[in-house]
N, C-alpha and C. Protein backbone atom coordinates (compact mmCIF):
# COMPACT_ATOMS: atom_id res chain seq x y z
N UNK A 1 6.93 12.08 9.05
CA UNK A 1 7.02 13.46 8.58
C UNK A 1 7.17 14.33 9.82
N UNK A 2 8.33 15.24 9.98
CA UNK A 2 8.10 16.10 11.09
C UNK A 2 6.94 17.03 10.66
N UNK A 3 6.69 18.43 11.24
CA UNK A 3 6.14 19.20 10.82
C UNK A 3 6.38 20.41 9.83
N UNK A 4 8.02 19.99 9.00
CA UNK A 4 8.16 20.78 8.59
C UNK A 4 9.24 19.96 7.23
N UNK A 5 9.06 20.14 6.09
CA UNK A 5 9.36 19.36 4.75
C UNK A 5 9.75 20.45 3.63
N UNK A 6 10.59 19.96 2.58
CA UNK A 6 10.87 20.93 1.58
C UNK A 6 10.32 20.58 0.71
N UNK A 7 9.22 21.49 -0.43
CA UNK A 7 8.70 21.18 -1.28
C UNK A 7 9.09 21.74 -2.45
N UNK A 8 8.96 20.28 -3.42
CA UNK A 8 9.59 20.01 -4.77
C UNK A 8 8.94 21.56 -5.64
N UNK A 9 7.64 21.40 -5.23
CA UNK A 9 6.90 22.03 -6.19
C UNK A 9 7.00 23.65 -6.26
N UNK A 10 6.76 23.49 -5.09
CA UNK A 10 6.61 25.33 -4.25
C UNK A 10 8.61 25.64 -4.32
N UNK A 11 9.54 24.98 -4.12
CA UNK A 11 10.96 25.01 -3.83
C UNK A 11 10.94 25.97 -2.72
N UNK A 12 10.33 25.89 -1.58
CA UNK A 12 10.01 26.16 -0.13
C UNK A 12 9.91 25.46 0.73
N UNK A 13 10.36 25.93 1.69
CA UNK A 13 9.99 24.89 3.09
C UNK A 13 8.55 24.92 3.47
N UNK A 14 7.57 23.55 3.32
CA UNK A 14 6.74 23.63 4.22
C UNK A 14 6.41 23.26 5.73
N UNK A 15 5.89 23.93 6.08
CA UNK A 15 4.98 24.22 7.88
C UNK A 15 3.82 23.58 8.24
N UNK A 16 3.64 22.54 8.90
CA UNK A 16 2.26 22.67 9.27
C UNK A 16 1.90 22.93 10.70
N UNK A 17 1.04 23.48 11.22
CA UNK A 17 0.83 24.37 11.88
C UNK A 17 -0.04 22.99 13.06
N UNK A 18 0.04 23.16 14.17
CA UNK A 18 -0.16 22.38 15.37
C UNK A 18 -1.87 22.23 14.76
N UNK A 19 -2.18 23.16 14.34
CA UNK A 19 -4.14 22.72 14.55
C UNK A 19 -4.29 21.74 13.06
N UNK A 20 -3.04 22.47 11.93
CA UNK A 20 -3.24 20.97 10.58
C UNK A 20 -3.01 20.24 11.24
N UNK A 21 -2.06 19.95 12.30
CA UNK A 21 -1.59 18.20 12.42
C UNK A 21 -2.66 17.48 13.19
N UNK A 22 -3.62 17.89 14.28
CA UNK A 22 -4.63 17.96 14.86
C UNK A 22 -5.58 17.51 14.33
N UNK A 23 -6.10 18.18 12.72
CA UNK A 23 -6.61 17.82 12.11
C UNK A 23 -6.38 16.50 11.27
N UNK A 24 -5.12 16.35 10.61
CA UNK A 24 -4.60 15.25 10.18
C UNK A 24 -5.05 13.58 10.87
N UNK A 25 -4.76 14.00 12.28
CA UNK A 25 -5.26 13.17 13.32
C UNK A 25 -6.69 12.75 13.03
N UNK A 26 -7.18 13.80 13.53
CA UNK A 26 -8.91 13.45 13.80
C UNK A 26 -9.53 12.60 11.93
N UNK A 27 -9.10 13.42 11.41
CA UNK A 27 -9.54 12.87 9.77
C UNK A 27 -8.98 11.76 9.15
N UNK A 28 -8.06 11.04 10.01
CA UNK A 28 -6.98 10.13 9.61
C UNK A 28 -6.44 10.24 8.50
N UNK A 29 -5.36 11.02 8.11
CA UNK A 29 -5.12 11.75 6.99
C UNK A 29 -3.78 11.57 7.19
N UNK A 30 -3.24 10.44 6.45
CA UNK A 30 -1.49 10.31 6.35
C UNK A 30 -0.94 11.58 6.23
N UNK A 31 0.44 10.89 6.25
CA UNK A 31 1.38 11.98 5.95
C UNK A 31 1.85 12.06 4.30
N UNK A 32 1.91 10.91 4.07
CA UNK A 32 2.00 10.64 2.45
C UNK A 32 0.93 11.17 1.64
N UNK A 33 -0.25 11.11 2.19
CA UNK A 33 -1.28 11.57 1.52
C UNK A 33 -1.29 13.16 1.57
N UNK A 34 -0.63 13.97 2.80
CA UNK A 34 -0.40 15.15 2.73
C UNK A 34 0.62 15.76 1.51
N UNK A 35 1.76 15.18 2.11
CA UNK A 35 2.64 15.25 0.86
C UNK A 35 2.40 15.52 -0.40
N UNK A 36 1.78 14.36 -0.60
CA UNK A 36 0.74 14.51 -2.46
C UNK A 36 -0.38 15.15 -3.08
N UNK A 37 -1.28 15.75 -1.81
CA UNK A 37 -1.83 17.12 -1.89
C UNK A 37 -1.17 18.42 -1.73
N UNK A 38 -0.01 18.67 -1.19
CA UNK A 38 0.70 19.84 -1.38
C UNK A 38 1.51 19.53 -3.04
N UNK A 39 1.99 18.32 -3.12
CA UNK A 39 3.05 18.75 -4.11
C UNK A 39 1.79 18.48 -5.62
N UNK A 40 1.08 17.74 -5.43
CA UNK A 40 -0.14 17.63 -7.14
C UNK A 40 -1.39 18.24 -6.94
N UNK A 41 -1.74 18.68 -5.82
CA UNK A 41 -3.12 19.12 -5.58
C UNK A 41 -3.44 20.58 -6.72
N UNK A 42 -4.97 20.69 -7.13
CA UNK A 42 -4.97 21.97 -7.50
C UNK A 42 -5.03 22.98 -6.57
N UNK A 43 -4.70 23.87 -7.38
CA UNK A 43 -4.72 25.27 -7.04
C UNK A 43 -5.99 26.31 -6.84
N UNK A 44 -6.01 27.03 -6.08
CA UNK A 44 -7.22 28.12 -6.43
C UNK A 44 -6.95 29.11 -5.20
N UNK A 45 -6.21 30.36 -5.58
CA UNK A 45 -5.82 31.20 -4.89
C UNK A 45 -6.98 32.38 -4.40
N UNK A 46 -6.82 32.74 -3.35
CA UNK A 46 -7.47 33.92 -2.87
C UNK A 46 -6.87 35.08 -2.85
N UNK A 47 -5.73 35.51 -2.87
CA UNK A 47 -4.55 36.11 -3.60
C UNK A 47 -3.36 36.02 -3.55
N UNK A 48 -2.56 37.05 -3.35
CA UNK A 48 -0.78 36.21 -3.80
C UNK A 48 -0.55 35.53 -2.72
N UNK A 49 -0.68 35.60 -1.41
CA UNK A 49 -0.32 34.50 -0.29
C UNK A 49 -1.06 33.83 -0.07
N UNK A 50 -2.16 33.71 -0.04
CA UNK A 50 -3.09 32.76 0.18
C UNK A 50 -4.29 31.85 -0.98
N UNK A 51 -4.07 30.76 -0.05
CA UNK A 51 -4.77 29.78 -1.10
C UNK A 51 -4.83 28.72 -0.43
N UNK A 52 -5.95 27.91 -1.42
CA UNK A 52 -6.48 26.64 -1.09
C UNK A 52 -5.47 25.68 -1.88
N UNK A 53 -5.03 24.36 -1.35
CA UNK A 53 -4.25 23.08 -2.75
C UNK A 53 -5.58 22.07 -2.22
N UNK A 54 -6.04 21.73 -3.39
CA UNK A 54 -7.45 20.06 -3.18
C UNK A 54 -7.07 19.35 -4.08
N UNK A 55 -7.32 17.98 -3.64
CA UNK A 55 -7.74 17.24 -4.65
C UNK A 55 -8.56 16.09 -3.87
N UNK A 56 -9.32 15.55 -4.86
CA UNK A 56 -9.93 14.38 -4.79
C UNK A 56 -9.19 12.99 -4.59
N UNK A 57 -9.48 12.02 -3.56
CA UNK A 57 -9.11 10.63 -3.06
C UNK A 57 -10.00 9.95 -3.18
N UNK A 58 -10.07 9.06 -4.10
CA UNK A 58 -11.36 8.38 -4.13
C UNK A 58 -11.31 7.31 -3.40
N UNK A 59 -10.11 6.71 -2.82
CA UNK A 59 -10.38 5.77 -1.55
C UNK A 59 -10.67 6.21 -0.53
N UNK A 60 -11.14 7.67 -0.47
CA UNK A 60 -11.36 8.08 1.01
C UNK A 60 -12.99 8.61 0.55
N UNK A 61 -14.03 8.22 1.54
CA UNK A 61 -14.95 8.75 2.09
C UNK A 61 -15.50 10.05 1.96
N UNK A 62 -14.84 10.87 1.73
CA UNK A 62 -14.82 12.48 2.11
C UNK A 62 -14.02 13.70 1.59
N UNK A 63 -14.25 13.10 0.34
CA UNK A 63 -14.13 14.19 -1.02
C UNK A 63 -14.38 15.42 -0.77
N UNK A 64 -13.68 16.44 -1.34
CA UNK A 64 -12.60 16.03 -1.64
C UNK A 64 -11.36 16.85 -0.11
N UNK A 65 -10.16 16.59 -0.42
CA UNK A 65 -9.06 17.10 0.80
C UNK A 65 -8.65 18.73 0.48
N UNK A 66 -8.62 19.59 1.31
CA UNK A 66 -8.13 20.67 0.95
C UNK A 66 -7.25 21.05 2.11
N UNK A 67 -6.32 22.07 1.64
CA UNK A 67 -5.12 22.24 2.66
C UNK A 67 -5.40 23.96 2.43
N UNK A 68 -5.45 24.52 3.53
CA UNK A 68 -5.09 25.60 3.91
C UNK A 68 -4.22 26.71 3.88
N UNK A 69 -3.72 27.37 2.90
CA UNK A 69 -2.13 27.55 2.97
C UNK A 69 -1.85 29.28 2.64
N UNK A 70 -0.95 29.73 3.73
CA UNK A 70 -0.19 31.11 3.39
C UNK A 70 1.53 30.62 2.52
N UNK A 71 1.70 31.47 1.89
CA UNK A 71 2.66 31.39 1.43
C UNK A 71 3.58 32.73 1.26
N UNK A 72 4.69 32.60 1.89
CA UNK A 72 5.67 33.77 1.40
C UNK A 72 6.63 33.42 1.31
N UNK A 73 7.83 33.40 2.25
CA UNK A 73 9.28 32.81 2.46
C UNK A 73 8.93 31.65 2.33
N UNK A 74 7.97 30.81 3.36
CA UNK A 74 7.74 29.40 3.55
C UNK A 74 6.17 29.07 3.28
N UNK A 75 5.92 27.74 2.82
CA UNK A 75 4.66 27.50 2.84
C UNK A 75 4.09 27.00 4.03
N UNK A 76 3.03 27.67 4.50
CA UNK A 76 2.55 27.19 5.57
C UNK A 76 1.26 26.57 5.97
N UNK A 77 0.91 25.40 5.92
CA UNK A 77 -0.44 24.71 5.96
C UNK A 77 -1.27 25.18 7.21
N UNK A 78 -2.29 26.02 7.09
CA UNK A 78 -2.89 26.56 8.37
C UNK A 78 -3.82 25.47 9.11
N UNK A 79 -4.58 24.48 7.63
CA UNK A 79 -5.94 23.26 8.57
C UNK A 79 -5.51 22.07 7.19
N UNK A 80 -6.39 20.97 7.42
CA UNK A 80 -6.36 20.19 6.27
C UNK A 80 -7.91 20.33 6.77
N UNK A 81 -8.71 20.40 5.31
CA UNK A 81 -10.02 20.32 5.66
C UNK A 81 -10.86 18.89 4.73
N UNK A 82 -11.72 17.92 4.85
CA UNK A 82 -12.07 17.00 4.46
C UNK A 82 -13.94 17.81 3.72
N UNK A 83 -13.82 17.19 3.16
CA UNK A 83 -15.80 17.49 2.52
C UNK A 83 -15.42 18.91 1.58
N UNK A 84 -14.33 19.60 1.15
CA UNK A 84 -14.51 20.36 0.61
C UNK A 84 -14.93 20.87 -0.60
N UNK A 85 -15.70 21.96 -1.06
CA UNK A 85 -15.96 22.29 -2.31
C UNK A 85 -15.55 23.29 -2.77
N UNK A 86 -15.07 23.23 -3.98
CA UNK A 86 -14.75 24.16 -4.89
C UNK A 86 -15.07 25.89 -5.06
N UNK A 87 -16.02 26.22 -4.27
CA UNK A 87 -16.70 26.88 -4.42
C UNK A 87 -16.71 27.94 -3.44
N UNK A 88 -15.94 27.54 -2.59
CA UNK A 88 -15.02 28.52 -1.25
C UNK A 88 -15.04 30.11 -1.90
């Protein structure tokens, strides 16, 4: 995956931003597995550009994954965060 992909869902280009991929790293967090949290993950917005996409991996440790994201022209993944709750 470079750092930058077109998504099915959003029909935008997504971004991820040097400190997501960083993170991706440290959390060992594919790229496939990114993929499938941007394009099926839920939703839960903070308002029209911004928002959280999560979902739960139950082969992973560290329920559940959440992605970081501004959105306008392009979607842009700001962190991937691991242990997250709903409740942000």
């Amino acid at each position: 995956m470079s750092n930058n992909w077109f998504s099915a869902r959003f029909q935008k280009r997504v971004y991820l931003t040097r400190h997501a991929e960083t993170r991706m790293q440290q959390r060992l967090i594919s790229e496939e597995v990114v993929t499938d949290l941007i394009e099926t993950g839920m939703l839960k917005y903070k308002d029209d550009q911004h928002f959280w996409i999560y979902k739960e991996y139950v082969a992973r440790n560290d329920n559940l994954l959440c992605a970081a994201i501004v959105a306008a022209d392009t979607v842009i993944i700001k962190t991937i965060m691991s242990h997250w709750q709903e409740d942000v």
